[in-house]
N, C-alpha and C. Protein backbone atom coordinates (compact mmCIF):
# COMPACT_ATOMS: atom_id res chain seq x y z
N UNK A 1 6.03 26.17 1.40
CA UNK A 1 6.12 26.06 2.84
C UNK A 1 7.53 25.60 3.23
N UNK A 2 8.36 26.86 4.00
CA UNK A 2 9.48 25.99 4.79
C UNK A 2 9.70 25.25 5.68
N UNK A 3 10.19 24.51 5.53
CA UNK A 3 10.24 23.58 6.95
C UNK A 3 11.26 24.08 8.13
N UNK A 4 11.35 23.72 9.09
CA UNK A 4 12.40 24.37 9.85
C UNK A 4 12.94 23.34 10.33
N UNK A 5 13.96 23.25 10.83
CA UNK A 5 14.96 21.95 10.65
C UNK A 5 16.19 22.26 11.56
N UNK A 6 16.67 21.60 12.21
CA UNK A 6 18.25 22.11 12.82
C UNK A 6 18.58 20.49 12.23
N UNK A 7 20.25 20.71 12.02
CA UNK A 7 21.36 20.18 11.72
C UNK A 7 22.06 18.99 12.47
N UNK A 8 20.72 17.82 12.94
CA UNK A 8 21.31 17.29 14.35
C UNK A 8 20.16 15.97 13.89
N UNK A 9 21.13 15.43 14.93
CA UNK A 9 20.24 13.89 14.84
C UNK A 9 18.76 13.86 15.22
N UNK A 10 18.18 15.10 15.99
CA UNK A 10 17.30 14.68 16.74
C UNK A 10 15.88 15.30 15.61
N UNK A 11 16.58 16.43 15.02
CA UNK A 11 15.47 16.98 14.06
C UNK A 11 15.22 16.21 13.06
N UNK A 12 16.67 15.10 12.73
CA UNK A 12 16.40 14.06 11.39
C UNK A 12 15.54 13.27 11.69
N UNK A 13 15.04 12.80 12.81
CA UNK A 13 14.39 11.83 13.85
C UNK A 13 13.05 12.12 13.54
N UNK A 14 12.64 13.55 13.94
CA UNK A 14 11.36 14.22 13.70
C UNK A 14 10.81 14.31 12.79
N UNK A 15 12.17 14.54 11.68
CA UNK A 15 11.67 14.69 9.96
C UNK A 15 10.90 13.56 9.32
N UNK A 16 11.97 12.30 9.93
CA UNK A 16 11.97 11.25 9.48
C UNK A 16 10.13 10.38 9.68
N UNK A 17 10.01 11.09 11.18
CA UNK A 17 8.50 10.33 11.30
C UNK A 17 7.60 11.25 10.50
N UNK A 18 7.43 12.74 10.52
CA UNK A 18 6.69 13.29 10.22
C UNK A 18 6.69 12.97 8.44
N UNK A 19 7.41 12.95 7.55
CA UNK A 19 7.67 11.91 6.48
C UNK A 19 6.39 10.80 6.09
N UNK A 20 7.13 10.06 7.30
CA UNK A 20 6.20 8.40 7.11
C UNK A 20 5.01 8.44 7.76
N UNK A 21 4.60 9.60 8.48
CA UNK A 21 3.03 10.02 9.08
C UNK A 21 2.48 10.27 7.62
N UNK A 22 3.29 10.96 6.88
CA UNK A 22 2.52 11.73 5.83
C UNK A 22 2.21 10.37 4.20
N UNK A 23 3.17 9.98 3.89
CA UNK A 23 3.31 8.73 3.16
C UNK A 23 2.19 7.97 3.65
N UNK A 24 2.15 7.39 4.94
CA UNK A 24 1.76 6.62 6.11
C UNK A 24 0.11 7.00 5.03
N UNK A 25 -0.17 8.29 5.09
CA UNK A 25 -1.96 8.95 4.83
C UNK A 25 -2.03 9.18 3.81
N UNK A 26 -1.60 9.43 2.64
CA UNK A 26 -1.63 9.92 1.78
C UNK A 26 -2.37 8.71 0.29
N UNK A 27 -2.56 7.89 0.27
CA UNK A 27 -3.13 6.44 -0.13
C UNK A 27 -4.38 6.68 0.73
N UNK A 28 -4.71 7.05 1.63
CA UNK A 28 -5.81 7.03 2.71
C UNK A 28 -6.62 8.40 2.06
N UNK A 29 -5.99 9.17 2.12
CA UNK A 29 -6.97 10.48 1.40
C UNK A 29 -6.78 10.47 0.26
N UNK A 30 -6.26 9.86 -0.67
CA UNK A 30 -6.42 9.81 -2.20
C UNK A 30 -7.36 9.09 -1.96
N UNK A 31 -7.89 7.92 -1.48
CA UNK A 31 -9.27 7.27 -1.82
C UNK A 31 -9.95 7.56 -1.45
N UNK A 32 -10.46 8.80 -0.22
CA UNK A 32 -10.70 9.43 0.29
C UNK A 32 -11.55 10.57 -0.59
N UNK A 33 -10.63 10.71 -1.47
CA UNK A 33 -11.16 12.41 -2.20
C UNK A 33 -11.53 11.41 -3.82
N UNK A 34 -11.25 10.24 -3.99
CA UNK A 34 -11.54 9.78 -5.35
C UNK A 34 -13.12 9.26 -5.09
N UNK A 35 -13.45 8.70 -3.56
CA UNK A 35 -15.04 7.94 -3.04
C UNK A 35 -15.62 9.51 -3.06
N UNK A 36 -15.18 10.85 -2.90
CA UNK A 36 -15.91 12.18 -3.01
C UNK A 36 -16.43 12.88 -4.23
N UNK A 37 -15.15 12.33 -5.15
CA UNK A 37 -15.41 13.04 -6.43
C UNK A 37 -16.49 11.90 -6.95
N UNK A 38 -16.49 10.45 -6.77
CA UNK A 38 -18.01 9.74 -7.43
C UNK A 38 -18.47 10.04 -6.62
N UNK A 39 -19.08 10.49 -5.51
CA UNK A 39 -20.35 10.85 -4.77
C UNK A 39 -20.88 12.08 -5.40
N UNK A 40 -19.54 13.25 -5.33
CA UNK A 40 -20.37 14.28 -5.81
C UNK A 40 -20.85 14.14 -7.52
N UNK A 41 -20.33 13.30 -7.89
CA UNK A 41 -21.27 13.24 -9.71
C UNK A 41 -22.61 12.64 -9.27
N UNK A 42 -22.51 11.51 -8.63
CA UNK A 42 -23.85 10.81 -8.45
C UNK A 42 -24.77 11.67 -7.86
N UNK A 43 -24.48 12.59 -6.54
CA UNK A 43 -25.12 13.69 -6.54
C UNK A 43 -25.83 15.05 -7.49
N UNK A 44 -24.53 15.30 -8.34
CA UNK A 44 -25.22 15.89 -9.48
C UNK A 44 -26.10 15.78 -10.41
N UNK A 45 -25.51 14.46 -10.74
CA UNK A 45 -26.83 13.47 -11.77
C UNK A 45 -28.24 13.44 -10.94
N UNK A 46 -28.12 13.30 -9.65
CA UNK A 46 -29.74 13.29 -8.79
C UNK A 46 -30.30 14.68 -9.43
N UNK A 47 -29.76 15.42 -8.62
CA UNK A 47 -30.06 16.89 -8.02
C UNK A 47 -30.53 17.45 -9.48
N UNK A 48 -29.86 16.74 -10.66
CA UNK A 48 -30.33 17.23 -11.74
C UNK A 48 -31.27 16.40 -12.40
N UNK A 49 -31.38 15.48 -12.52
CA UNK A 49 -32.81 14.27 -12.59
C UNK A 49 -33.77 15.07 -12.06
N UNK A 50 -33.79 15.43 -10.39
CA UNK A 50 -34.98 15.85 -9.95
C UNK A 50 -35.36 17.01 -10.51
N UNK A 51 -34.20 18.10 -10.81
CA UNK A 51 -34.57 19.58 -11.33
C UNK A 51 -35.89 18.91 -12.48
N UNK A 52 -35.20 18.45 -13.51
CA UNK A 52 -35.73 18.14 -14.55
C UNK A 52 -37.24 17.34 -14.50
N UNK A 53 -37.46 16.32 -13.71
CA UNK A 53 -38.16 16.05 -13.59
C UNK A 53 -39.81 17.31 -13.02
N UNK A 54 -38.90 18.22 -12.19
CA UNK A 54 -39.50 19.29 -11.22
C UNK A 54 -40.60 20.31 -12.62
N UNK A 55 -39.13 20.85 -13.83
CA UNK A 55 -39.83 21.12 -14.73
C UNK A 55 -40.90 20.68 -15.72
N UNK A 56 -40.39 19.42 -15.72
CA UNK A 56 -41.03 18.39 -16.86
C UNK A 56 -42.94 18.43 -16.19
N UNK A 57 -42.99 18.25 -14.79
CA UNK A 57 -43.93 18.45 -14.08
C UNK A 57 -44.73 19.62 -14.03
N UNK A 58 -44.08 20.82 -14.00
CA UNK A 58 -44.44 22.10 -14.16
C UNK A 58 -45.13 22.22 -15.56
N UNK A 59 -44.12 21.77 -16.56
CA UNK A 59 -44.43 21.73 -18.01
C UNK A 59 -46.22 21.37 -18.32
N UNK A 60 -46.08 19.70 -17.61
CA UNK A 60 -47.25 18.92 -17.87
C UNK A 60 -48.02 19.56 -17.59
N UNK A 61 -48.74 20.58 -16.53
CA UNK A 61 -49.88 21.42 -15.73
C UNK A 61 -49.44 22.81 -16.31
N UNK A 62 -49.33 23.39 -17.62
CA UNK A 62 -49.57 24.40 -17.96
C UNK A 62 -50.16 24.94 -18.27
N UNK A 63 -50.50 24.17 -18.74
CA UNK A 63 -52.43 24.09 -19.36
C UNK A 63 -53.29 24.60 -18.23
N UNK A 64 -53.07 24.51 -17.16
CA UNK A 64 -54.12 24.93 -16.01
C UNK A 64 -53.43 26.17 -15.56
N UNK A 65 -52.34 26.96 -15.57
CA UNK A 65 -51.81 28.21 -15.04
C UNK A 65 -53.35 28.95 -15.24
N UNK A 66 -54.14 29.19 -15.69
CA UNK A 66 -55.89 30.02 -15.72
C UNK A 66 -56.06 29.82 -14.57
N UNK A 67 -56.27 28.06 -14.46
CA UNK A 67 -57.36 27.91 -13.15
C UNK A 67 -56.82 28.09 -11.90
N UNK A 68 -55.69 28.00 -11.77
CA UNK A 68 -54.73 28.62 -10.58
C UNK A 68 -55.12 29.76 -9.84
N UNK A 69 -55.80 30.78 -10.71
CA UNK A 69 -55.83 32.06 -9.75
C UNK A 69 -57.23 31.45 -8.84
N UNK A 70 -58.31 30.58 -9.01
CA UNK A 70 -59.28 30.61 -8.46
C UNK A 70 -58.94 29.68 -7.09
N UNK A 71 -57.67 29.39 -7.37
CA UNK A 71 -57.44 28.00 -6.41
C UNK A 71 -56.91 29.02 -4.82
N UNK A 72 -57.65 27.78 -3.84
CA UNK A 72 -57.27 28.39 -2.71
C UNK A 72 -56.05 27.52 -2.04
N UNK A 73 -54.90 28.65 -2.18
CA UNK A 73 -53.84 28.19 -1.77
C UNK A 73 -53.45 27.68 0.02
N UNK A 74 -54.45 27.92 0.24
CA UNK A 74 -54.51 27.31 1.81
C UNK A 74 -54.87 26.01 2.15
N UNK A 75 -55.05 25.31 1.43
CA UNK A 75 -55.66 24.12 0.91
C UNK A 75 -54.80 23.15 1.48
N UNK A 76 -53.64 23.41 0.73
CA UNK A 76 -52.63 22.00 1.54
C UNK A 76 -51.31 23.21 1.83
N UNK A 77 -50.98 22.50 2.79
CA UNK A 77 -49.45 23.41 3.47
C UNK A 77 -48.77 22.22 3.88
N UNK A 78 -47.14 22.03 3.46
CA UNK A 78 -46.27 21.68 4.79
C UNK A 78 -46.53 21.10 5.71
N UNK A 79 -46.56 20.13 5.98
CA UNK A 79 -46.94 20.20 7.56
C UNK A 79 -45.24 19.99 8.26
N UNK A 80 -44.65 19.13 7.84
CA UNK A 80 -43.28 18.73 8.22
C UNK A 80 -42.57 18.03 7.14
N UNK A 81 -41.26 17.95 7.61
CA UNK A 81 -40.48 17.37 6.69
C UNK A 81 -39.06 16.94 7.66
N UNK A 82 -39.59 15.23 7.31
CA UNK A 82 -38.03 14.15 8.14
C UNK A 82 -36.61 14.50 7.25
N UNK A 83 -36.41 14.75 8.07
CA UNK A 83 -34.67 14.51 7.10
C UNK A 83 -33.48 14.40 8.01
N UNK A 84 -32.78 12.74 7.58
CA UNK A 84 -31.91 12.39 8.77
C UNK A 84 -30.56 12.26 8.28
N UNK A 85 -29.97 12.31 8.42
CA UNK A 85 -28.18 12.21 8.07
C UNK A 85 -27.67 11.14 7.66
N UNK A 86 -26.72 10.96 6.57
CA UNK A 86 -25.90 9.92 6.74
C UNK A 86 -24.81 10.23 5.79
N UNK A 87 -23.55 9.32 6.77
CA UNK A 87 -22.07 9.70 6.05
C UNK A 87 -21.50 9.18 5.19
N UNK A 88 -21.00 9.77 4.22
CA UNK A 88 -20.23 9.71 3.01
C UNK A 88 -19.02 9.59 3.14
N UNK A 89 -17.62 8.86 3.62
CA UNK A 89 -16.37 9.83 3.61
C UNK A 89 -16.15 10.30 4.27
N UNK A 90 -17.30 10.28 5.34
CA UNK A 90 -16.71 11.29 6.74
C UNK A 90 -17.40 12.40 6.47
N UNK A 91 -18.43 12.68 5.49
CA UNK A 91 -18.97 13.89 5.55
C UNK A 91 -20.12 13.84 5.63
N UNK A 92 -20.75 14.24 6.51
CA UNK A 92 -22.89 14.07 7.49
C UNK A 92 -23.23 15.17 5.78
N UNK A 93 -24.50 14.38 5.04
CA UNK A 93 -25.29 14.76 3.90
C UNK A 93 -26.27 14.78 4.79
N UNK A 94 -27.02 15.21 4.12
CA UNK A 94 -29.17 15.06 4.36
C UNK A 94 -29.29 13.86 3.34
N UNK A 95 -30.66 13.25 3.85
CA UNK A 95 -31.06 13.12 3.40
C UNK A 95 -32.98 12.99 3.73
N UNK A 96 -33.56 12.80 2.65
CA UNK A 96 -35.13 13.20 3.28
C UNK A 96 -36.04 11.91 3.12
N UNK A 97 -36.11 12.23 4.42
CA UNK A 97 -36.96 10.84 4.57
C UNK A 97 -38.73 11.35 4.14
N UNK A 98 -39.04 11.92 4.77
CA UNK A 98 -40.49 12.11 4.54
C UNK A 98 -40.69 13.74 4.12
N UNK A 99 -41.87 13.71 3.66
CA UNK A 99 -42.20 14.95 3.66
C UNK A 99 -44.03 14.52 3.87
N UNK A 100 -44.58 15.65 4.73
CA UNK A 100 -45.81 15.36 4.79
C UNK A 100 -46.85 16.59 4.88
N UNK A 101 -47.88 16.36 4.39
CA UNK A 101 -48.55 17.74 4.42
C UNK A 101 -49.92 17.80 5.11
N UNK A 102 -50.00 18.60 5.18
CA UNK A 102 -51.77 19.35 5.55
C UNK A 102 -52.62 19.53 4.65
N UNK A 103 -53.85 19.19 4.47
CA UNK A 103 -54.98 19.70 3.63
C UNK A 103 -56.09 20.00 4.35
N UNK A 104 -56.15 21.31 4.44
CA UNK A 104 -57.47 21.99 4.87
C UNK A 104 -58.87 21.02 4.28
N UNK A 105 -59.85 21.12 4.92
CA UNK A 105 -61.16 20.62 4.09
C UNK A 105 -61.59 21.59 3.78
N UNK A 106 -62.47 21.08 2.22
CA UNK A 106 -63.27 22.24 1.62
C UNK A 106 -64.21 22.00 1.24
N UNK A 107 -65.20 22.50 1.14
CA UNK A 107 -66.36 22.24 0.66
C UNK A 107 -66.92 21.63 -0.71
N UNK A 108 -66.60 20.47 -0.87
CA UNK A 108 -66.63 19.65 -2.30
C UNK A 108 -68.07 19.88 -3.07
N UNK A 109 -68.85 20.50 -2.51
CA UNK A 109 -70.08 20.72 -3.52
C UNK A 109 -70.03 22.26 -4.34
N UNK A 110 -69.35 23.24 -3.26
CA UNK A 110 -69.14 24.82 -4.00
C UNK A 110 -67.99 25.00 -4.52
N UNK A 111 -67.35 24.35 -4.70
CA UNK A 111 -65.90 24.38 -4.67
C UNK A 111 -65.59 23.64 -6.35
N UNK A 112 -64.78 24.09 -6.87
CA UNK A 112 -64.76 23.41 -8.43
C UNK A 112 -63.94 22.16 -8.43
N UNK A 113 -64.22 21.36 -8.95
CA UNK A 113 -64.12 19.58 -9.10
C UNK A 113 -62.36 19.50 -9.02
N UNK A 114 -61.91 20.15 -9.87
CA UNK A 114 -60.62 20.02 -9.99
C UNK A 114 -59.37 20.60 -8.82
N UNK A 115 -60.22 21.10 -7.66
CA UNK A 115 -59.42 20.98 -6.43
C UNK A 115 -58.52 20.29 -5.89
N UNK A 116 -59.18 18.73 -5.87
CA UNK A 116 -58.89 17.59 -5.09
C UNK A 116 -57.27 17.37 -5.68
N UNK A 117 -57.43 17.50 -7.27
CA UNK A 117 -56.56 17.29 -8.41
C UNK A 117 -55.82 18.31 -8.11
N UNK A 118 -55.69 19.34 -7.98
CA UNK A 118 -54.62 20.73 -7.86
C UNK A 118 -54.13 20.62 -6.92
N UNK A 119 -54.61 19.79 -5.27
CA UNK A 119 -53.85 19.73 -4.03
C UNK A 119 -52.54 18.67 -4.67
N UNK A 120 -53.45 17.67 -5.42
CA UNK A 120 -52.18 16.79 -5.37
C UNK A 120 -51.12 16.95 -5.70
N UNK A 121 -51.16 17.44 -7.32
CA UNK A 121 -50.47 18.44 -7.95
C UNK A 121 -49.50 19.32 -7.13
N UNK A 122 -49.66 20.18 -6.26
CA UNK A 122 -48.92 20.80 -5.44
C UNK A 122 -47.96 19.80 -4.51
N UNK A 123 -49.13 18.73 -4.09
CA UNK A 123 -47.99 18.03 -3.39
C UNK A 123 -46.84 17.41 -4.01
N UNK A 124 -47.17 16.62 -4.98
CA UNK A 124 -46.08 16.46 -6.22
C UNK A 124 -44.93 17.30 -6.26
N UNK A 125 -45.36 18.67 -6.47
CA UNK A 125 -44.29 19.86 -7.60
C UNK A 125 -43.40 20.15 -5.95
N UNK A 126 -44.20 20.11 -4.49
CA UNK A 126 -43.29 20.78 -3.35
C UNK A 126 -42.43 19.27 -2.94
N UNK A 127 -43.08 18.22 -3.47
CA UNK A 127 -41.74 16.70 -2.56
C UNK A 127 -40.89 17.27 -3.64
N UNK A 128 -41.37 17.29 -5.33
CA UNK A 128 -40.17 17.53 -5.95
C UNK A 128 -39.17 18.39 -5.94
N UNK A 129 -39.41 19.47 -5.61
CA UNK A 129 -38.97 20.72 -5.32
C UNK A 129 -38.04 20.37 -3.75
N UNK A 130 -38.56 19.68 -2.93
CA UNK A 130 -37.31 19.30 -1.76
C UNK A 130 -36.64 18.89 -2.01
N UNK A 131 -36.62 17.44 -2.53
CA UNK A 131 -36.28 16.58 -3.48
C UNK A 131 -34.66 17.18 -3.87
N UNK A 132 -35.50 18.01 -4.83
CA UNK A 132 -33.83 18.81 -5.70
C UNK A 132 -33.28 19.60 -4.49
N UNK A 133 -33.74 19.99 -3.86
CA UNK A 133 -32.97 20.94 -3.01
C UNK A 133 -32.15 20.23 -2.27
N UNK A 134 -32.63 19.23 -1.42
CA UNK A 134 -31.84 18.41 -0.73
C UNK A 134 -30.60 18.01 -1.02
N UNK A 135 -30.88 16.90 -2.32
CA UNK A 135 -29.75 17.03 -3.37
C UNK A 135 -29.17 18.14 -3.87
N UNK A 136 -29.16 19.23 -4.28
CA UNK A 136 -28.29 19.99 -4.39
C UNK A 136 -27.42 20.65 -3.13
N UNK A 137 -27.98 19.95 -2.20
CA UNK A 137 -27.18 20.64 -0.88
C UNK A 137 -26.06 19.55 -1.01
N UNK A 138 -26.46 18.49 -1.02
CA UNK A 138 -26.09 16.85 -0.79
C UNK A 138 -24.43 17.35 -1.47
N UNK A 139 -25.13 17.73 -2.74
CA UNK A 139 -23.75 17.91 -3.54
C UNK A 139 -23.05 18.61 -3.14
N UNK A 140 -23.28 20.32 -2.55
CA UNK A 140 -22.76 21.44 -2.23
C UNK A 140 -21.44 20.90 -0.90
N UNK A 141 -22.55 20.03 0.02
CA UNK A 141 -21.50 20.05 1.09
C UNK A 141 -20.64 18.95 0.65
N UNK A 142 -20.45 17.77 -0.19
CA UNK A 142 -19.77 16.61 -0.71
C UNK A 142 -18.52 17.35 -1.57
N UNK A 143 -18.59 17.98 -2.26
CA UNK A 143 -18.15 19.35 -3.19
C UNK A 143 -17.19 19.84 -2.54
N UNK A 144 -17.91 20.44 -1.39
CA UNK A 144 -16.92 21.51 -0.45
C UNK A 144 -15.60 20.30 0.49
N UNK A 145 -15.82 18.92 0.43
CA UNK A 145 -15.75 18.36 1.52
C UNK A 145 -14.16 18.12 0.04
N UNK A 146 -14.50 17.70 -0.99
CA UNK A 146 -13.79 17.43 -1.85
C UNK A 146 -12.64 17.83 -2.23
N UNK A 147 -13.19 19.64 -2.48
CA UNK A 147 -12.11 20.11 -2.45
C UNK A 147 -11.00 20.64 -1.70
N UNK A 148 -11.47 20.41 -0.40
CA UNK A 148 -10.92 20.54 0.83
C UNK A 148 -9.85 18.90 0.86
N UNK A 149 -10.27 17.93 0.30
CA UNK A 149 -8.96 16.81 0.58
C UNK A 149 -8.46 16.89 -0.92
N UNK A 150 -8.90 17.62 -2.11
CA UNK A 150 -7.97 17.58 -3.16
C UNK A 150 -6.58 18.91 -2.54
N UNK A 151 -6.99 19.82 -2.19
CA UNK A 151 -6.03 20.81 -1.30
C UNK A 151 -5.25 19.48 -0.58
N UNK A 152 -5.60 19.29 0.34
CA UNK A 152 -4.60 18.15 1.27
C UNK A 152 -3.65 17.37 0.41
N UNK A 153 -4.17 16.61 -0.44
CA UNK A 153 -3.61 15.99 -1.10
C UNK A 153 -2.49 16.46 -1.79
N UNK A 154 -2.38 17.54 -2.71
CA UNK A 154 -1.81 18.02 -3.24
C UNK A 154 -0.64 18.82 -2.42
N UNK A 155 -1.40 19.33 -0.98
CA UNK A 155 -0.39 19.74 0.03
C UNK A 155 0.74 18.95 0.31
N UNK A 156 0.25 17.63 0.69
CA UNK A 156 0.85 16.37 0.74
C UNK A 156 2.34 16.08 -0.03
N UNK A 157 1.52 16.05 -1.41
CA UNK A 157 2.16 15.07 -2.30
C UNK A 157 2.84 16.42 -2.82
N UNK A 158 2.80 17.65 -3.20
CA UNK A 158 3.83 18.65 -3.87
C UNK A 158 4.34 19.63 -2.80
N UNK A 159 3.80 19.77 -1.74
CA UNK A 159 4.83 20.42 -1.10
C UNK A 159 5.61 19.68 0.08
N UNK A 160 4.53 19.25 1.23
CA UNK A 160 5.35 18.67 2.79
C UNK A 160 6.25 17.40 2.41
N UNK A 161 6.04 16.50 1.75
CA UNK A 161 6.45 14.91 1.16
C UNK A 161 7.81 15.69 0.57
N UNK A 162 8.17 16.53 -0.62
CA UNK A 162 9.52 16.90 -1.33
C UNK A 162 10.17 17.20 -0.19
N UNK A 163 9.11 18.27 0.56
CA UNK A 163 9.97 19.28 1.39
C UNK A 163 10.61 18.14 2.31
N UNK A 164 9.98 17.97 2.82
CA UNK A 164 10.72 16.74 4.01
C UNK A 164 11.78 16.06 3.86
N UNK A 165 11.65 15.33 2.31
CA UNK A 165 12.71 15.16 1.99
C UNK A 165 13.95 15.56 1.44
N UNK A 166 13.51 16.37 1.27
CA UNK A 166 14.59 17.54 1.06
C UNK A 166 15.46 17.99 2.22
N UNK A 167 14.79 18.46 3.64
CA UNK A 167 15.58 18.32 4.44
C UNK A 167 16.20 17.35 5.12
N UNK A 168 15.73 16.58 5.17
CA UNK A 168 16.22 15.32 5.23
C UNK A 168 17.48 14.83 4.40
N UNK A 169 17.62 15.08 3.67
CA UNK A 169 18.73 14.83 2.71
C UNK A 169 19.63 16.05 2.82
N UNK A 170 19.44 17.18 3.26
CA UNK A 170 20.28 18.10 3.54
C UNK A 170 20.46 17.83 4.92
N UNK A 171 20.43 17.53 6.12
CA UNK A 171 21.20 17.31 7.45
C UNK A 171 21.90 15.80 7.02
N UNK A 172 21.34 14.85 6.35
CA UNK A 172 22.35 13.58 6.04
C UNK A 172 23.49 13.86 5.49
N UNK A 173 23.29 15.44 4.74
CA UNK A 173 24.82 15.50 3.91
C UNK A 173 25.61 16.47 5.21
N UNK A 174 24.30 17.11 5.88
CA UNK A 174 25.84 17.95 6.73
C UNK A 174 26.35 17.03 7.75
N UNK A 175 25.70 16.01 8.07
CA UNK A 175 26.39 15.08 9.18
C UNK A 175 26.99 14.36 8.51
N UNK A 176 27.18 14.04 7.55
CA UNK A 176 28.02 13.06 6.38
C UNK A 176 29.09 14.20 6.02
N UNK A 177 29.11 15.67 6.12
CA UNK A 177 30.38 16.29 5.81
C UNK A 177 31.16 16.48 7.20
N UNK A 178 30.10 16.80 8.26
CA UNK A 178 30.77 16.57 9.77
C UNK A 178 32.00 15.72 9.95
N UNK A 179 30.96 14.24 9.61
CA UNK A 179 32.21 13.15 9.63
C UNK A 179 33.45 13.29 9.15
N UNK A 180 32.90 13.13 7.85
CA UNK A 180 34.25 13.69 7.22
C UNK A 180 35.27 14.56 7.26
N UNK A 181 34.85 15.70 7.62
CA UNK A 181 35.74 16.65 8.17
C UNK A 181 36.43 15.84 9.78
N UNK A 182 35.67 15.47 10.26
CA UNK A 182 36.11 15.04 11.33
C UNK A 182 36.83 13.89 11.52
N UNK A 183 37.10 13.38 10.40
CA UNK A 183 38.14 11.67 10.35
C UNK A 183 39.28 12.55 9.81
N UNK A 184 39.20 13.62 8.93
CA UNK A 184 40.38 14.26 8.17
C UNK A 184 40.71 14.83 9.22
N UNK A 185 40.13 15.67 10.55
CA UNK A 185 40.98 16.14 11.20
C UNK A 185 41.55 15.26 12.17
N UNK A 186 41.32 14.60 12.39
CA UNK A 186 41.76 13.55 12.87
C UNK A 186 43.20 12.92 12.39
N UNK A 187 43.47 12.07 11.67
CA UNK A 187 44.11 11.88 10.47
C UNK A 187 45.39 13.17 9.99
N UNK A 188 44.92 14.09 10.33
CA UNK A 188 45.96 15.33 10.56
C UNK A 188 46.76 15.26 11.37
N UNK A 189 45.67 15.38 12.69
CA UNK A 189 46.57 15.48 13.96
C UNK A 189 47.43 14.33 14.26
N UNK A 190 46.81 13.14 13.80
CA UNK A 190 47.54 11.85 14.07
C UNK A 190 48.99 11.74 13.14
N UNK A 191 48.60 12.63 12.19
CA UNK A 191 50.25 12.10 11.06
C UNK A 191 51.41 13.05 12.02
N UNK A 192 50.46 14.57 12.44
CA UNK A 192 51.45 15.68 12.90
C UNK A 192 52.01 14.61 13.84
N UNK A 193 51.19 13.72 14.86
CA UNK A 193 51.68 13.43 16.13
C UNK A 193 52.82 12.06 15.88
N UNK A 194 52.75 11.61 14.24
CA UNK A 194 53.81 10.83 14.26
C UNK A 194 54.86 11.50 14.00
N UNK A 195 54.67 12.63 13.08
CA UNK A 195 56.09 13.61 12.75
C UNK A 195 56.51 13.85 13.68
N UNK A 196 56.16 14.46 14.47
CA UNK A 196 56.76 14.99 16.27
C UNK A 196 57.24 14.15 16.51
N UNK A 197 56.34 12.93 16.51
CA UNK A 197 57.46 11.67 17.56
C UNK A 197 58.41 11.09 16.99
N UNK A 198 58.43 10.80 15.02
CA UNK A 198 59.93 10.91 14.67
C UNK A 198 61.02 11.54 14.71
N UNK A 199 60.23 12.93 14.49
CA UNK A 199 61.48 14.19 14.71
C UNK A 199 61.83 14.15 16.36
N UNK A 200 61.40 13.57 17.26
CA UNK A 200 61.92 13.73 18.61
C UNK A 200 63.27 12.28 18.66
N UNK A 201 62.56 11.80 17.89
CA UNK A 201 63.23 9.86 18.16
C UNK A 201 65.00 10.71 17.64
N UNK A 202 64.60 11.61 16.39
CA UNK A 202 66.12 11.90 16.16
C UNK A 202 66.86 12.67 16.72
């Protein structure tokens, strides 16, 4: 990225703050993107706890995949699910507060014993199943939020921060050669104007 710059006191002025704006933040979003990168592990470690757990659960009730087909899946549904926000870093996650469901009634005398047991079961495998999802969002948007201030950062610190100073140090040298040129011409005219006035004295 070039910077654009004129050759004058007033752009060194501009450089100079936009510089110490950037210095000024840059300590601010490094801790910034270092509180993101432990959120998003701690996120991962969840999101993957719950996966695992989700299977491990699945695993345990395999044994019943038979009795499943007789089961009436209308039994328990969804009913709602709380899930309220909170910030990380400046970045709004989910998180889930409740989840709650519906269970149809059924007829506990025609109905096979192990019903009651299969609703629960379901309710189990669907909190778990939010559960991970949530968390894996948790992570997705913490992630996205991350690498969006490791970009900054790096914007920061390898390109605008050199660049700046870089120009910056190039108008100090052309107003530092200005001068100079400008005491030497000076210094010219002043010796010419003593020669003249000796060569007149004679």
């Amino acid at each position: 990225m070039a910077i654009k710059f004129q050759y004058n006191k007033t752009s060194l002025g501009e450089l100079g703050k936009q510089l110490k704006m950037r210095q000024k933040a840059l300590p601010t979003i490094k801790s910034k993107e270092s509180a993101l990168r432990s959120e998003v592990k701690k996120a991962k470690d969840s999101a993957n706890d719950y996966r695992q757990r989700l299977e491990a659960l699945k695993a345990e009730f395999d044994y019943m995949v038979s009795l499943w087909g007789e089961f009436d899946c209308d039994l328990v549904r969804i009913a709602d699910v709380e899930l309220s926000e909170q910030k990380i870093a400046g970045v709004r996650i989910p998180v889930l507060e409740a989840v709650k469901f519906d269970r149809k009634p059924y007829d506990l005398f025609s109905s096979p014993v192990w019903f009651a047991d299969g609703a629960g079961i379901l309710e189990r495998l669907a909190q778990l199943g939010l559960e991970t999802a949530v968390y894996g969002r948790r992570m997705e948007l913490l992630d996205r939020a991350r690498r969006k201030t490791t970009q900054k950062v790096n914007l920061y610190e390898k390109v605008q921060i050199p660049g700046y100073e870089d120009a910056i140090r190039k108008i100090k040298r052309f107003m530092e050669d200005e001068e100079n040129l400008s005491k030497s011409a000076q210094k010219i005219v002043k010796t010419k104007q003593q020669q003249a006035g000796e060569g007149a004295m004679l």
